[in-house]
Protein backbone atom coordinates (compact mmCIF):
# COMPACT_ATOMS: atom_id res chain seq x y z
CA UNK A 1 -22.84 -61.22 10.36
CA UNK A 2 -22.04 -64.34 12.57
CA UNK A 3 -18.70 -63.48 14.27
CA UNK A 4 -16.36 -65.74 16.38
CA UNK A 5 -14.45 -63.64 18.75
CA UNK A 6 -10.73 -64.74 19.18
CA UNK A 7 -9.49 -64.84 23.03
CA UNK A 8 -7.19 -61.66 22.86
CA UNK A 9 -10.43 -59.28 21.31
CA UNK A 10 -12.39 -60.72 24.40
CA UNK A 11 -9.51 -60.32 27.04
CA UNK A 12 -8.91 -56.71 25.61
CA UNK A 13 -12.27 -55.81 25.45
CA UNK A 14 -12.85 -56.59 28.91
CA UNK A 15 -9.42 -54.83 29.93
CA UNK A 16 -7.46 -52.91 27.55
CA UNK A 17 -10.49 -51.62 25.47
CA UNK A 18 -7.84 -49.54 23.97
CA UNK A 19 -6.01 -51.83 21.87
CA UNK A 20 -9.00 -52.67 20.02
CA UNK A 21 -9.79 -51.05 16.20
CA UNK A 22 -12.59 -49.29 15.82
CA UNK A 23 -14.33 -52.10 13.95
CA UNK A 24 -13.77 -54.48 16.73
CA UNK A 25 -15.15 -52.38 19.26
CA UNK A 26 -18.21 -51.61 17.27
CA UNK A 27 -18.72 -55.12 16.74
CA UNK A 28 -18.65 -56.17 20.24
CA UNK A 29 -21.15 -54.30 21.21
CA UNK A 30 -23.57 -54.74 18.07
CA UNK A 31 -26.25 -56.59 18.56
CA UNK A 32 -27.13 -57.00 15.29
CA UNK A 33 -24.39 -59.16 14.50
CA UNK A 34 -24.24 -62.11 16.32
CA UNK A 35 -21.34 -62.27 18.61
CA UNK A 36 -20.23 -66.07 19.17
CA UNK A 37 -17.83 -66.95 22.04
CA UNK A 38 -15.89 -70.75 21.31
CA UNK A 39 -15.82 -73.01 24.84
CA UNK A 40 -11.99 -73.03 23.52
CA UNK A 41 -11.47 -69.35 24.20
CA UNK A 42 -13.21 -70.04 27.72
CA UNK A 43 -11.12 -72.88 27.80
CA UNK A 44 -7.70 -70.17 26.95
CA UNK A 45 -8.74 -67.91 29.35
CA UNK A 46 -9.32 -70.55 32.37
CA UNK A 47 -6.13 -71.64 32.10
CA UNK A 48 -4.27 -68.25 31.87
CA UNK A 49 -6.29 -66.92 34.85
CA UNK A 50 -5.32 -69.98 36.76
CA UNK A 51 -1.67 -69.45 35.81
CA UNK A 52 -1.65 -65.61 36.74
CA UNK A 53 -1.38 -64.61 33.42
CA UNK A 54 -4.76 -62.75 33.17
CA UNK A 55 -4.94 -61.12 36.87
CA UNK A 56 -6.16 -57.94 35.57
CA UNK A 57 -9.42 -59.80 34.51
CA UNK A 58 -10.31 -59.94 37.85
CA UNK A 59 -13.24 -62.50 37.52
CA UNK A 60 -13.82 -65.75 37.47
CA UNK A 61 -14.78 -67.86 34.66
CA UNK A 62 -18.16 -68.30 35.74
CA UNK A 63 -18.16 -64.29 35.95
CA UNK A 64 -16.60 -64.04 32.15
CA UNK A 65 -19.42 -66.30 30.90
CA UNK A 66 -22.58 -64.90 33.00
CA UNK A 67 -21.18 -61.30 31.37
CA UNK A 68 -21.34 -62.84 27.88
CA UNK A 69 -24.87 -64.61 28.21
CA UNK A 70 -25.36 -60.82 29.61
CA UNK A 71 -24.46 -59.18 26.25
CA UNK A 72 -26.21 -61.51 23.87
CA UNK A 73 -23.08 -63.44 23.01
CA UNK A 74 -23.76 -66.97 22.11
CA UNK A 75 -21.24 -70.13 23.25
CA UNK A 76 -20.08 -72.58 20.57
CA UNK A 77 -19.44 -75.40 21.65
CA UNK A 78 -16.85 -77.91 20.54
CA UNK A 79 -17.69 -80.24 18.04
CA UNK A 80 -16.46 -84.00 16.41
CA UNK A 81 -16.35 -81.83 13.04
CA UNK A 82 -14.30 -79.21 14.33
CA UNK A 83 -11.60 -81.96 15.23
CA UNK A 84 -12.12 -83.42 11.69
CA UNK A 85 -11.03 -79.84 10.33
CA UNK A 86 -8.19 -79.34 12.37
CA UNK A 87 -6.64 -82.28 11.38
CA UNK A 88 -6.24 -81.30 7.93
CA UNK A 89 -5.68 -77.94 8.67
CA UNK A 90 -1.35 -76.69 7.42
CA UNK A 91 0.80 -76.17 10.40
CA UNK A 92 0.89 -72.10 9.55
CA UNK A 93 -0.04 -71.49 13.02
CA UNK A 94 1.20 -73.38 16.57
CA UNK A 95 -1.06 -72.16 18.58
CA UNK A 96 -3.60 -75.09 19.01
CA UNK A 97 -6.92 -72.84 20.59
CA UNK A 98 -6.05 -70.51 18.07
CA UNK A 99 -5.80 -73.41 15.64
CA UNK A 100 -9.29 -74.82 16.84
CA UNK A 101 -10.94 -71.74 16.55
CA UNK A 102 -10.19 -71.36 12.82
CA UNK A 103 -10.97 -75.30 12.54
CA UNK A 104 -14.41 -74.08 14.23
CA UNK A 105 -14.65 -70.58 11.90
CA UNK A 106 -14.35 -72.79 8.11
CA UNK A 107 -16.59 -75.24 9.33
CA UNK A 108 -19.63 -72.90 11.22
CA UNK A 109 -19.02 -70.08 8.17
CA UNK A 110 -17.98 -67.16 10.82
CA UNK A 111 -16.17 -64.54 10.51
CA UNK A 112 -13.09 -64.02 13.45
CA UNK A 113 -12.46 -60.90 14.81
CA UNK A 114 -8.90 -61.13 15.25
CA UNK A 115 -5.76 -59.06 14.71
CA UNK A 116 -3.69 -62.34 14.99
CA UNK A 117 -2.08 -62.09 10.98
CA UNK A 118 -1.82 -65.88 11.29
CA UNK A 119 -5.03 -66.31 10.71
CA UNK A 120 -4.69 -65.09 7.42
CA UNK A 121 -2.96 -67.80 6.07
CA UNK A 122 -6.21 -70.30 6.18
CA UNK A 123 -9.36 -69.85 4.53
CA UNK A 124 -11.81 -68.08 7.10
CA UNK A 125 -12.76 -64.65 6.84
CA UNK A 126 -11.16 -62.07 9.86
CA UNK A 127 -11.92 -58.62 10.50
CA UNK A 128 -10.39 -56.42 13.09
């Protein structure tokens, strides 16, 4: 299974390992599945460790993505396509990285490990 992890699975993962199902932990760690990281996640997470908000982390990006390419986790990159999506995507959600990612999800066929409900209300597959 090709899985896109959402920001909050990869920030609690890294710190509060505990708020993550079963399923999500197992998956994290499976390297059978491929585990796919979007550049808009990194993008999330620089910005919230710039503004404080993720001081628990306590790494830098450049640590966050060496620990990925670490684990077998694969980057996706942002794409023309992606933008294309988005722009016809319903307003269900206001979040725009969390908006992009399921723009990125319907158009790459992946799966998001997510417990955002949200997400839900498009057409892209989520587990948690």
């Amino acid at each position: 299974m090709n899985v896109l992890i959402d920001s909050h699975a990869l920030i609690w993962g890294t710190v509060e390992p505990d708020r993550l199902s079963r399923t999500a932990k197992q998956l994290l760690v499976d390297r059978m599945h491929t585990r796919i990281v979007s550049m808009v996640s990194l993008w999330e997470i620089t910005i919230k460790m710039a503004n404080g908000k993720l001081i628990p982390l306590g790494a830098s990006i450049q640590d966050v993505v060496q620990a990925l390419h670490s684990n077998g986790a694969q980057i996706l990159p942002i794409r023309t396509v992606h933008f294309i999506r988005l722009e016809s995507l319903p307003l269900h959600h206001r979040d725009p990285f969390d908006r992009l990612l399921i723009a990125q999800a319907i158009e790459e066929d992946l799966v998001i490990l997510t417990d955002d409900a949200h997400f839900r209300r498009y057409p892209v597959k989520t587990i948690w």
